[in-house]
N, C-alpha and C. Protein backbone atom coordinates (compact mmCIF):
# COMPACT_ATOMS: atom_id res chain seq x y z
N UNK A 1 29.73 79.86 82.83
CA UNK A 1 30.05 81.27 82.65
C UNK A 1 31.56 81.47 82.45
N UNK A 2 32.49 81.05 83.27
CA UNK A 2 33.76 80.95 83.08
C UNK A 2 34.21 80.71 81.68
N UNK A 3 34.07 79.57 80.98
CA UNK A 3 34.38 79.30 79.89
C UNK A 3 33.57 79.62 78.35
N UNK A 4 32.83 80.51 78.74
CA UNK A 4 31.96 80.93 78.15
C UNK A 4 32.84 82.44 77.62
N UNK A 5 33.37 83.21 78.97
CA UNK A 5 34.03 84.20 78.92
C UNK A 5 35.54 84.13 77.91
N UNK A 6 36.19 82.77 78.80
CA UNK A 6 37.70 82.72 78.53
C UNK A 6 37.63 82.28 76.90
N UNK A 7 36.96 81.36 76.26
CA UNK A 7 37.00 80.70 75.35
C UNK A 7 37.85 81.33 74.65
N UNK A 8 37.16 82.51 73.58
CA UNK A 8 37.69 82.93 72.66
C UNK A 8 39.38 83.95 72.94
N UNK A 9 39.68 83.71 74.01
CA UNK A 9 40.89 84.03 74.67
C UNK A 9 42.25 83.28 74.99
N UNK A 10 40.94 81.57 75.06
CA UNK A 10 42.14 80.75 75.79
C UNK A 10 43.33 80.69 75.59
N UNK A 11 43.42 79.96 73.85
CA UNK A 11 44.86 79.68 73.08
C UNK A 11 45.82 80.50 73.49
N UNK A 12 45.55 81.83 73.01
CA UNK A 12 46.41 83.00 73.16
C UNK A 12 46.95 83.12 74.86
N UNK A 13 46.12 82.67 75.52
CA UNK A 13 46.71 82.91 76.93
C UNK A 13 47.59 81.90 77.89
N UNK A 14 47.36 80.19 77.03
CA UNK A 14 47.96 79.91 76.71
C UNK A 14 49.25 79.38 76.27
N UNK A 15 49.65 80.19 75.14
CA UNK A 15 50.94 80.34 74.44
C UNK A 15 51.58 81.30 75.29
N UNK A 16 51.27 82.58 75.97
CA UNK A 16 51.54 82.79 76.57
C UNK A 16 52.18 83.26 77.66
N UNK A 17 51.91 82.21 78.41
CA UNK A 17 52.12 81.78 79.87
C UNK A 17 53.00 80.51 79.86
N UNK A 18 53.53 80.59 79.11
CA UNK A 18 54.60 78.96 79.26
C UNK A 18 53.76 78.01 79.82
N UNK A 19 51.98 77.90 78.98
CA UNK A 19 51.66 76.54 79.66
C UNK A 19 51.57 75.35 78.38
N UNK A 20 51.95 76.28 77.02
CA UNK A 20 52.04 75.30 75.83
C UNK A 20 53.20 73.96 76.08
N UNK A 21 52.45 73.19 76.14
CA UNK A 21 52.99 71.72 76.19
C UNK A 21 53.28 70.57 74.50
N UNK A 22 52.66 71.36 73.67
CA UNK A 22 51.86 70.46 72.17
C UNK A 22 53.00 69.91 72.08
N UNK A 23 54.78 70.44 72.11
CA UNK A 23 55.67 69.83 71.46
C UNK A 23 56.08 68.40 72.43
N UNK A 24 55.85 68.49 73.62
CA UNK A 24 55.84 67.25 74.32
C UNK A 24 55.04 66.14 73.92
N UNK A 25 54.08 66.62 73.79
CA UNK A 25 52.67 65.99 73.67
C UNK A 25 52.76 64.56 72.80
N UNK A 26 53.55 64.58 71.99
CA UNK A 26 53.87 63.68 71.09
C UNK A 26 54.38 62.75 71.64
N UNK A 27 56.00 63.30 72.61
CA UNK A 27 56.77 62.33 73.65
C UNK A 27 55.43 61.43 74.57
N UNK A 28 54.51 62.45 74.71
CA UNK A 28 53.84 61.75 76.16
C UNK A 28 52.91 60.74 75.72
N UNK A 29 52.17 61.09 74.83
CA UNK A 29 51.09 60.70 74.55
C UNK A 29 51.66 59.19 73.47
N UNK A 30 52.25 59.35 72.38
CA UNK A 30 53.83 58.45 71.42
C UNK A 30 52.21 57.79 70.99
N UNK A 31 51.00 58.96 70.02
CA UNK A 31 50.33 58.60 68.87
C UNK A 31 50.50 57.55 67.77
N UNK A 32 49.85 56.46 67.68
CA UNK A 32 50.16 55.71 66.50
C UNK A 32 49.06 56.10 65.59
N UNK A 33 49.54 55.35 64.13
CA UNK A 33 48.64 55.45 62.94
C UNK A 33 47.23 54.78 63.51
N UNK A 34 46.14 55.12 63.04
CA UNK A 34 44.58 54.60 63.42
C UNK A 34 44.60 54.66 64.87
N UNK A 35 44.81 55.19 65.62
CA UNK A 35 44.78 54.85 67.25
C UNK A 35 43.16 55.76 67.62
N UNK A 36 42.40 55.64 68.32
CA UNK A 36 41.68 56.26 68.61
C UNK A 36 41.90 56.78 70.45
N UNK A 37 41.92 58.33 70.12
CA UNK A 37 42.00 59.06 71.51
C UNK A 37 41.24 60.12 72.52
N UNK A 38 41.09 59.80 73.09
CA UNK A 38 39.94 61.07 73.85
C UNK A 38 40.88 62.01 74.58
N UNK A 39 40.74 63.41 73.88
CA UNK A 39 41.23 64.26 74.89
C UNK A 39 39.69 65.20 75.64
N UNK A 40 40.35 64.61 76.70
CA UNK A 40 39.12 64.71 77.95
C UNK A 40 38.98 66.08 78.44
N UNK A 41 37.98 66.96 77.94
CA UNK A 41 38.10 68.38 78.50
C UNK A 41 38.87 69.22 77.49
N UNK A 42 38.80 68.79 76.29
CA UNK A 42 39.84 69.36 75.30
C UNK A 42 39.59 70.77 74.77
N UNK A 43 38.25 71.17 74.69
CA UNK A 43 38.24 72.50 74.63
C UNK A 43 38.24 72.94 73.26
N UNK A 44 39.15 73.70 73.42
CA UNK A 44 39.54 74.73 71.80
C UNK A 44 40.42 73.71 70.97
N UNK A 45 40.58 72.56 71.45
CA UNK A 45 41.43 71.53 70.64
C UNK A 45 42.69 72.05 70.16
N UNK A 46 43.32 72.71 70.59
CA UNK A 46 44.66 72.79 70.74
C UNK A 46 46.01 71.96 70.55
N UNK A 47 45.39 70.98 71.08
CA UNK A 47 45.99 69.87 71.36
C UNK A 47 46.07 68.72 70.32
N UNK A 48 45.23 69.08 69.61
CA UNK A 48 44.58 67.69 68.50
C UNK A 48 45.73 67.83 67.06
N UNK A 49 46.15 68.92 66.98
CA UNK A 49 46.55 68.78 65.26
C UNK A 49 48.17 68.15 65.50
N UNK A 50 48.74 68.01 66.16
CA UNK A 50 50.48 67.22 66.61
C UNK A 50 49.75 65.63 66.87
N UNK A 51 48.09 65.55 67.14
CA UNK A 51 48.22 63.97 67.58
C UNK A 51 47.38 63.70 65.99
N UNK A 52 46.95 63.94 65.38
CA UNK A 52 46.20 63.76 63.86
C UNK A 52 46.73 63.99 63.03
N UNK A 53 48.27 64.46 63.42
CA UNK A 53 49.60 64.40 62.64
C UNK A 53 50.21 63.28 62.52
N UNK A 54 49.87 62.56 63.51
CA UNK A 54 50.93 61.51 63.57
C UNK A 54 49.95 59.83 63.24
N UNK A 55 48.72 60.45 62.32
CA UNK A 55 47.39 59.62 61.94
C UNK A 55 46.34 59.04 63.45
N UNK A 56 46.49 59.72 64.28
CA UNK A 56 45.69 59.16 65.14
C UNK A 56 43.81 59.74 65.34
N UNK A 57 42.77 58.87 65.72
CA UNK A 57 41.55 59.43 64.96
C UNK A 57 40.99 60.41 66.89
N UNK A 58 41.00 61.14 66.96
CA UNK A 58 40.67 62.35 68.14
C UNK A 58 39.23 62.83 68.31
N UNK A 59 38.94 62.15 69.51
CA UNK A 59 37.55 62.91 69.81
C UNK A 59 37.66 63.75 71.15
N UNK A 60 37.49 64.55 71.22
CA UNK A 60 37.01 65.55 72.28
C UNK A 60 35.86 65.82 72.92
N UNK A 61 35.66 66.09 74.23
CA UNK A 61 34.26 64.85 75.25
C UNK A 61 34.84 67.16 76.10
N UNK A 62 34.31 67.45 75.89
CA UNK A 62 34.21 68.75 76.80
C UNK A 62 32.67 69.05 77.48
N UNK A 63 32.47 69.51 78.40
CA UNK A 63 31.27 70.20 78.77
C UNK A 63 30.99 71.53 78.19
N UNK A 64 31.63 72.30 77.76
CA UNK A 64 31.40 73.57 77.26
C UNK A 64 31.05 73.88 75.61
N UNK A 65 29.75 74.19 75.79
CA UNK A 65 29.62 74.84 74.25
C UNK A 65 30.72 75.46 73.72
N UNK A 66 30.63 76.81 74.26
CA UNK A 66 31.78 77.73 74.24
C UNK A 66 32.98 77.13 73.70
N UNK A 67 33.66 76.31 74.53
CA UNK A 67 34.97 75.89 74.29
C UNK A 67 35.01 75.18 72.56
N UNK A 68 33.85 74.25 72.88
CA UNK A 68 33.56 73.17 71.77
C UNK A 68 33.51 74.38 70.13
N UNK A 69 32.79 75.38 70.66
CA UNK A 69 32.54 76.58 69.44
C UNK A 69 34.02 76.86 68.55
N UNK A 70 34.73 77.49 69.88
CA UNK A 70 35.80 78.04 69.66
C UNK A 70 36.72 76.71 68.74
N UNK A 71 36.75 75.79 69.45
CA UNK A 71 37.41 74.19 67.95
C UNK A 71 36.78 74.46 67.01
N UNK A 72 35.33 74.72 66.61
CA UNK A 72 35.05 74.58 65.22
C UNK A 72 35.71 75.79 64.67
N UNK A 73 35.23 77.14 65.55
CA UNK A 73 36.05 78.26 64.56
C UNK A 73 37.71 78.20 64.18
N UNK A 74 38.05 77.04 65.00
CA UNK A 74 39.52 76.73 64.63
C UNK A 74 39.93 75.75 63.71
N UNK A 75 38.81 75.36 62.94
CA UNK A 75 38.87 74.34 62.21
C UNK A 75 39.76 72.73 63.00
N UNK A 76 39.10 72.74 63.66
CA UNK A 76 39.69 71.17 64.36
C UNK A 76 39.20 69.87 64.05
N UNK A 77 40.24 69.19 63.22
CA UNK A 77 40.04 68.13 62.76
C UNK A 77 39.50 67.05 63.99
N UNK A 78 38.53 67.17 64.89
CA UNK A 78 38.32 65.80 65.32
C UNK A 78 36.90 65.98 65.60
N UNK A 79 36.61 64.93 66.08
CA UNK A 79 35.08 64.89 66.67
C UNK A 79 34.95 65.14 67.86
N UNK A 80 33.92 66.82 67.62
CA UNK A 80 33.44 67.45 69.09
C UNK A 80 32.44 67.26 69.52
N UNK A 81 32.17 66.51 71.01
CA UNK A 81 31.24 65.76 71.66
C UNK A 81 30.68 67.00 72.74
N UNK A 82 29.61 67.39 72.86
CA UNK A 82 29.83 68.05 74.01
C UNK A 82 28.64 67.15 75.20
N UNK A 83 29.45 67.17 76.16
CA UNK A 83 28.67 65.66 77.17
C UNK A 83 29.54 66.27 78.05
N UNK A 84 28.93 65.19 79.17
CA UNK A 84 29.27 64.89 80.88
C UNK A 84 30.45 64.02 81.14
N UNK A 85 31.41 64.20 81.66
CA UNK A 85 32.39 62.86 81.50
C UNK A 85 31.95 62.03 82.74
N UNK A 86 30.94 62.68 83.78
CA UNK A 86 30.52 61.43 84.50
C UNK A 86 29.84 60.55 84.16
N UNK A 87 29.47 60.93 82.92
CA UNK A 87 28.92 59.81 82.06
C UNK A 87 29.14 59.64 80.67
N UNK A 88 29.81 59.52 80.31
CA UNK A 88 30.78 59.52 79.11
C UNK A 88 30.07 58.54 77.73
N UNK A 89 29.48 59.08 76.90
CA UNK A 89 28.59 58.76 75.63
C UNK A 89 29.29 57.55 74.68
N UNK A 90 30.80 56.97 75.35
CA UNK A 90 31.06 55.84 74.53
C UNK A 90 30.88 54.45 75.13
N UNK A 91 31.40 53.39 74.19
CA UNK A 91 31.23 52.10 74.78
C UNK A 91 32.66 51.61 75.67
N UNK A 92 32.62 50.65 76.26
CA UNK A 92 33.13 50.13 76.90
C UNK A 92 34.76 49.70 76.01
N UNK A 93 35.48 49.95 76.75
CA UNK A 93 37.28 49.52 75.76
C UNK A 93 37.08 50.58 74.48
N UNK A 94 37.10 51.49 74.34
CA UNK A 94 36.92 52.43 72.91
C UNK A 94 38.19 53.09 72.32
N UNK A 95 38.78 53.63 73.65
CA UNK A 95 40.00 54.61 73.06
C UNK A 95 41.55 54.07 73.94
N UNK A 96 42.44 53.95 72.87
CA UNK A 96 43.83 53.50 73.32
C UNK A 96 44.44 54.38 73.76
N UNK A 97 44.03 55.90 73.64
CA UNK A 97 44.47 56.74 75.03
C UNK A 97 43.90 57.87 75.47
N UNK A 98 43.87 58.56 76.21
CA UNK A 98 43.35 59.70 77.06
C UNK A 98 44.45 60.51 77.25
N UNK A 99 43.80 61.57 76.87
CA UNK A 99 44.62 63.10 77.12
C UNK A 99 43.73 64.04 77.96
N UNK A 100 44.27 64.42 79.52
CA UNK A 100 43.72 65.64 79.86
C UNK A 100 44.43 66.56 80.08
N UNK A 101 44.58 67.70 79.30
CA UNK A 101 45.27 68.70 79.51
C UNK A 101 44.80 70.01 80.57
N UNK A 102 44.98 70.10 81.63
CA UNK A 102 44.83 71.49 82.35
C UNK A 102 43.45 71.58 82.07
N UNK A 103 42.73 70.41 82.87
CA UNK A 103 41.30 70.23 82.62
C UNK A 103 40.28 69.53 83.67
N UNK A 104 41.06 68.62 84.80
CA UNK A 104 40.99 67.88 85.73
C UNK A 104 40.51 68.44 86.60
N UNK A 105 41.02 69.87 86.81
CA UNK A 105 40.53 70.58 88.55
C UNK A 105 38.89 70.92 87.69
N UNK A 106 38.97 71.02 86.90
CA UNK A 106 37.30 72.31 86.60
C UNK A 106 35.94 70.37 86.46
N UNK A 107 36.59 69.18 86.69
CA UNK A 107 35.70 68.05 86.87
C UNK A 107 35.26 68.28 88.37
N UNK A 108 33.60 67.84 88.00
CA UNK A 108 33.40 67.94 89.62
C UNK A 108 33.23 65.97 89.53
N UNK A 109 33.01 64.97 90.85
CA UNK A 109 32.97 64.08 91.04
C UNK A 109 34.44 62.97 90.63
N UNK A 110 35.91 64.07 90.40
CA UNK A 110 37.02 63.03 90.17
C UNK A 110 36.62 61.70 90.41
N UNK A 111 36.26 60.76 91.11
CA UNK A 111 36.73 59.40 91.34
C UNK A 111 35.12 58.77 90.80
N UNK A 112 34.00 59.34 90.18
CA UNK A 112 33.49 59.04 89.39
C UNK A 112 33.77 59.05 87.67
N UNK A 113 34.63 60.20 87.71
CA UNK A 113 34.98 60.26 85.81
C UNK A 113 36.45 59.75 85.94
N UNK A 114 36.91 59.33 86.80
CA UNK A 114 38.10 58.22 87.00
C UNK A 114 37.69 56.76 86.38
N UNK A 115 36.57 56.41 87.22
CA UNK A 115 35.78 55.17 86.51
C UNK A 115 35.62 55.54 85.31
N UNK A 116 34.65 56.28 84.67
CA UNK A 116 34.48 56.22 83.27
C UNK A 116 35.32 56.64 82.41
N UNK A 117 36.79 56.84 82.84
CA UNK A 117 37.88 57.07 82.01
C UNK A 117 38.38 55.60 82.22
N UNK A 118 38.39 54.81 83.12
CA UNK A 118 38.86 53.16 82.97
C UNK A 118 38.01 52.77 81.98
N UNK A 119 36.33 52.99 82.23
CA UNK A 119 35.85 52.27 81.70
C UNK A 119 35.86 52.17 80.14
N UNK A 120 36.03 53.76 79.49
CA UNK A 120 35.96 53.97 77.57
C UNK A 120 37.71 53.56 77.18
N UNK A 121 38.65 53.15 78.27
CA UNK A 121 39.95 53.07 77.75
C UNK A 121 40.32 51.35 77.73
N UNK A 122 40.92 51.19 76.78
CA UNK A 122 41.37 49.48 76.45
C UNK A 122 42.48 49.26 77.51
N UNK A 123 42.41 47.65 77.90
CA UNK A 123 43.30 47.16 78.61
C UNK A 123 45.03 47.87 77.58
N UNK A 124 46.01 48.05 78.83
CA UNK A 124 46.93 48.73 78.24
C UNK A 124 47.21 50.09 77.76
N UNK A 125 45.99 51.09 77.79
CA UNK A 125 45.72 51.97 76.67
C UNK A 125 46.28 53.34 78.07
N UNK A 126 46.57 53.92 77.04
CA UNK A 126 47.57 55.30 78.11
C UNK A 126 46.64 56.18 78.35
N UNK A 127 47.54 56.97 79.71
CA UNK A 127 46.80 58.17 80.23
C UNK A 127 47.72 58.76 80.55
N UNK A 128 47.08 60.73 79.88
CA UNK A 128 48.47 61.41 79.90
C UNK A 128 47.60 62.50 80.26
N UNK A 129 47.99 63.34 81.77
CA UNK A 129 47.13 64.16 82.60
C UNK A 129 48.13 65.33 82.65
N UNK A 130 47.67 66.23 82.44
CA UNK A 130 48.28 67.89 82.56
C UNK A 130 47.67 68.58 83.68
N UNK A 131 48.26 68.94 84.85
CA UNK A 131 47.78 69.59 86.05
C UNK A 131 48.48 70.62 86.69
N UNK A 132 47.62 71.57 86.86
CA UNK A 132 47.93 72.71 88.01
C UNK A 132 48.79 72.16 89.53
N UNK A 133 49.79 72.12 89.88
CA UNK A 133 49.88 71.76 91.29
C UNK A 133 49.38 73.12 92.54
N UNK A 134 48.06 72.04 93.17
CA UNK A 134 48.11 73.14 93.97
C UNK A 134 48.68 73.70 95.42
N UNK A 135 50.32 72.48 95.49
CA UNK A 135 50.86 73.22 96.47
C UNK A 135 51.42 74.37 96.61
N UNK A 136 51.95 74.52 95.13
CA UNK A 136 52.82 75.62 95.01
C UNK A 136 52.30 77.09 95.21
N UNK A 137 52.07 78.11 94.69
CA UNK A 137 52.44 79.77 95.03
C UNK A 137 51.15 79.69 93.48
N UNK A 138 52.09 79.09 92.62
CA UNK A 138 51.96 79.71 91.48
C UNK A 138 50.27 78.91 91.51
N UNK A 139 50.03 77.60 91.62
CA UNK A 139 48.85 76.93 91.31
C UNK A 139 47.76 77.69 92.31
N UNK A 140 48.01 78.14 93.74
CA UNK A 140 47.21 78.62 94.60
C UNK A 140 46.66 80.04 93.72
N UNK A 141 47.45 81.01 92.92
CA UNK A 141 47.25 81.85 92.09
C UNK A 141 46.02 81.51 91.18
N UNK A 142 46.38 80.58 90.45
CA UNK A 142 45.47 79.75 89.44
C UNK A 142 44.01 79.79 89.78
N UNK A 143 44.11 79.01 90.78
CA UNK A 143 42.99 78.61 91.98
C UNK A 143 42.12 79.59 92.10
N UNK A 144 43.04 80.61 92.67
CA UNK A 144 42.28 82.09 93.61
C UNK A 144 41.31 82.55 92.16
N UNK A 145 42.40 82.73 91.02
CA UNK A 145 41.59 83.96 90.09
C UNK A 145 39.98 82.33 89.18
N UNK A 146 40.74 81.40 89.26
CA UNK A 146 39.47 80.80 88.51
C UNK A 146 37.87 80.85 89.45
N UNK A 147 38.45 81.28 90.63
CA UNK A 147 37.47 81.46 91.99
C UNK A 147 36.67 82.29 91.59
N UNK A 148 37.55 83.82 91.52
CA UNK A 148 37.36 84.82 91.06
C UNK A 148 36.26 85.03 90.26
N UNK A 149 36.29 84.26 88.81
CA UNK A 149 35.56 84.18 87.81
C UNK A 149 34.33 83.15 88.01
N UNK A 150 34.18 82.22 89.11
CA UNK A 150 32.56 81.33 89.15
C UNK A 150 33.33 80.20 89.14
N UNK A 151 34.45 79.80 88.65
CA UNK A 151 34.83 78.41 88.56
C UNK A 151 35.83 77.90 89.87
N UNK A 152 34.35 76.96 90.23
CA UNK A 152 35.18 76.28 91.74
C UNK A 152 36.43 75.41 91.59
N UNK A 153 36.76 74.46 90.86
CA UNK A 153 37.46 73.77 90.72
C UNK A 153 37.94 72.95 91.74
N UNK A 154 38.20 71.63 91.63
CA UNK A 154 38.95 71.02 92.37
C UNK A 154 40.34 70.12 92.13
N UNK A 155 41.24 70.93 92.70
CA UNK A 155 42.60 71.35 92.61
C UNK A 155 43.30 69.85 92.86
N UNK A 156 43.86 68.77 92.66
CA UNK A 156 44.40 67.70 93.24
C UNK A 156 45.71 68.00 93.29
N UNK A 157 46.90 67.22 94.06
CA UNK A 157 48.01 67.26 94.04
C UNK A 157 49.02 66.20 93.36
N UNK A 158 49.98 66.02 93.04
CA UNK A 158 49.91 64.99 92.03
C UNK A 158 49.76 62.95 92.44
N UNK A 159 50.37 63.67 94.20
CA UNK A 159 50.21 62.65 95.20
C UNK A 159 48.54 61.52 94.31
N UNK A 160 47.53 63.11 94.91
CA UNK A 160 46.47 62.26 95.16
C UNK A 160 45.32 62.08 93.47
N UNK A 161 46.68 62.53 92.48
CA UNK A 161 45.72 62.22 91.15
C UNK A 161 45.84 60.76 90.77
N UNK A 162 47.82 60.85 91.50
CA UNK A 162 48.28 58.97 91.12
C UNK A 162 47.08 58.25 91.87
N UNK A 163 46.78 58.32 93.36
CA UNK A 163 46.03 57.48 94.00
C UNK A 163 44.71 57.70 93.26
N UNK A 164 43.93 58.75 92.63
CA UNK A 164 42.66 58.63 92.13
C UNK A 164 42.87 57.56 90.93
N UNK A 165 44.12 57.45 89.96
CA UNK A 165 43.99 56.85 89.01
C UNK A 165 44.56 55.28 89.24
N UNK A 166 45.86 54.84 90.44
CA UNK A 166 45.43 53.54 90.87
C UNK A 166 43.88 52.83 91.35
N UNK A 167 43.32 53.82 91.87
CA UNK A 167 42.20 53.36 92.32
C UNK A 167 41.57 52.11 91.24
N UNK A 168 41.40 53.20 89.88
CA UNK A 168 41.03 52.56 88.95
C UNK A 168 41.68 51.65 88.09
N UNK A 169 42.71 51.13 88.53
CA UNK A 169 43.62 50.45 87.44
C UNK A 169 44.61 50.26 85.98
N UNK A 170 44.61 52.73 86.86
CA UNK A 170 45.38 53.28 85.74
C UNK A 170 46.77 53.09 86.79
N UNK A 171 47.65 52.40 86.50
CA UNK A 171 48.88 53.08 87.32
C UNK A 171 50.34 53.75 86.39
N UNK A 172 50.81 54.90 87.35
CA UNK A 172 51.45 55.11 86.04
C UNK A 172 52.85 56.10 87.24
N UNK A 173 53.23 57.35 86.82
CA UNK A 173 54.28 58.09 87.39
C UNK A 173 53.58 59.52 87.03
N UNK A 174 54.61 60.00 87.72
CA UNK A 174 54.06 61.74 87.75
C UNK A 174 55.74 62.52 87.59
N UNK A 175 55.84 63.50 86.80
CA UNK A 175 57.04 64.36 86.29
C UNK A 175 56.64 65.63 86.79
N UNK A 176 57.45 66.57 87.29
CA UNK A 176 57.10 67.77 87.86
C UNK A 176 57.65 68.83 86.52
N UNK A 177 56.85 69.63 85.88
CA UNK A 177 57.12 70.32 85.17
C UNK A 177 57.36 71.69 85.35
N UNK A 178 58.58 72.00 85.70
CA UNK A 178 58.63 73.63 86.45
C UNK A 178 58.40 73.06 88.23
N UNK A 179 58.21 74.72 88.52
CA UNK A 179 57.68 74.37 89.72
C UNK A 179 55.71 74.98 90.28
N UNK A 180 55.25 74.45 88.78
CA UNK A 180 53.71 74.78 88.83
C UNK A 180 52.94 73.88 88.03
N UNK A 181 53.46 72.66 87.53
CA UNK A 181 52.61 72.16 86.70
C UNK A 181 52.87 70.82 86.69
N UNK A 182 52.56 70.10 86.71
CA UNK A 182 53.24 68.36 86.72
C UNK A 182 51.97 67.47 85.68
N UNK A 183 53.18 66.25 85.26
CA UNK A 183 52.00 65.55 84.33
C UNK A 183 51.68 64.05 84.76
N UNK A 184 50.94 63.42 84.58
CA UNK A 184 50.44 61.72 85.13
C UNK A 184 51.23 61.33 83.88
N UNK A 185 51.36 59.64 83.40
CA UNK A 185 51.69 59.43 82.05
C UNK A 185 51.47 57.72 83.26
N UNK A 186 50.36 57.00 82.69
CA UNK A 186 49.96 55.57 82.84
C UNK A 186 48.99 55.12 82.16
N UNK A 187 49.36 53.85 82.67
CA UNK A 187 48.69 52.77 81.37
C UNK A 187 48.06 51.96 82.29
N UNK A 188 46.30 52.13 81.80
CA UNK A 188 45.43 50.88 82.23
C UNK A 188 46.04 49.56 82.26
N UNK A 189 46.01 48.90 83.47
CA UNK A 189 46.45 47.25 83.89
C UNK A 189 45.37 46.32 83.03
N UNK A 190 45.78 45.13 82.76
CA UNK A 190 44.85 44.29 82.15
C UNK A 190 43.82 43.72 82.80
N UNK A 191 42.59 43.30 82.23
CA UNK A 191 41.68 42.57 83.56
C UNK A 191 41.73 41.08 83.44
């Protein structure tokens, strides 16, 4: 229901709210030609035309019709999957990186779609996470109104996204962006 509502709203809200990140996105994510990438929870694909700029091939793995709708009416160049990421519809080593943008708290079972984000990503292959912090003022805000609307979410801190993604043999660092938003940026260890 939540995203059903926001969809055709999101972009615009957005741009915004100083939560547009796309011009980083390039720094974080550093797209090569043919690379194949999953942005995890991607939505209205927003995110996709700065990384299919830079020749990389983009699939998007969302749960929401809605969201998935709103990419086609945006003409988004990638392939929209709409699936479970606790069980994630690719093979094993598939994509050289993962993008989740401001998408992590609305997963239910984190340290299950932790695994299946090790499991569809190649030895080496990056992970670049966009998150609400919910110590702050501003993320508890976030929190309250997505409440508001049906969506429970679960809020991590950046502490415990690093430890969800060592778990799996993503290790990486965390950058505080402002004082409401921080990003992961690691790379799967080899086996």
């Amino acid at each position: 229901m939540f995203f059903k509502t926001i969809a055709p709203f999101y972009d615009h809200f957005v741009n915004k709210t100083g939560m547009d990140f796309r011009k980083q996105l390039l720094e974080w994510v550093a797209p090569r030609p043919g690379e194949s990438l999953l942005d995890l929870g991607g939505g209205t694909g927003r995110n996709v035309p700065v990384l299919i700029a830079r020749g990389a091939k983009v699939v998007i793995l969302d749960a929401s019709e809605a969201m998935l709708h709103q990419a086609r009416k945006n003409h988004i160049s990638a392939e929209l999957v709409l699936g479970d990421a606790r069980q994630m519809p690719f093979p094993q080593d598939y994509f050289d990186g993962v993008l989740c943008s401001d998408a992590w708290h609305h997963m239910p079972e984190q340290p299950r779609i932790a695994r299946e984000l090790a499991r569809v990503l190649r030895s080496g292959g990056r992970v670049v996470m966009l998150e609400f912090n919910p110590a702050c003022w501003q993320g508890k805000v976030i929190r309250a109104v997505e409440r508001l609307f049906g969506e429970p979410g679960t809020f991590v801190t950046p502490e415990q996204l690093m430890l969800q993604m060592r778990e799996v043999g993503i290790i990486g660092d965390i950058q505080e962006l402002g004082n409401w938003q921080y990003i992961f940026i690691g790379k799967k260890q080899g086996v």
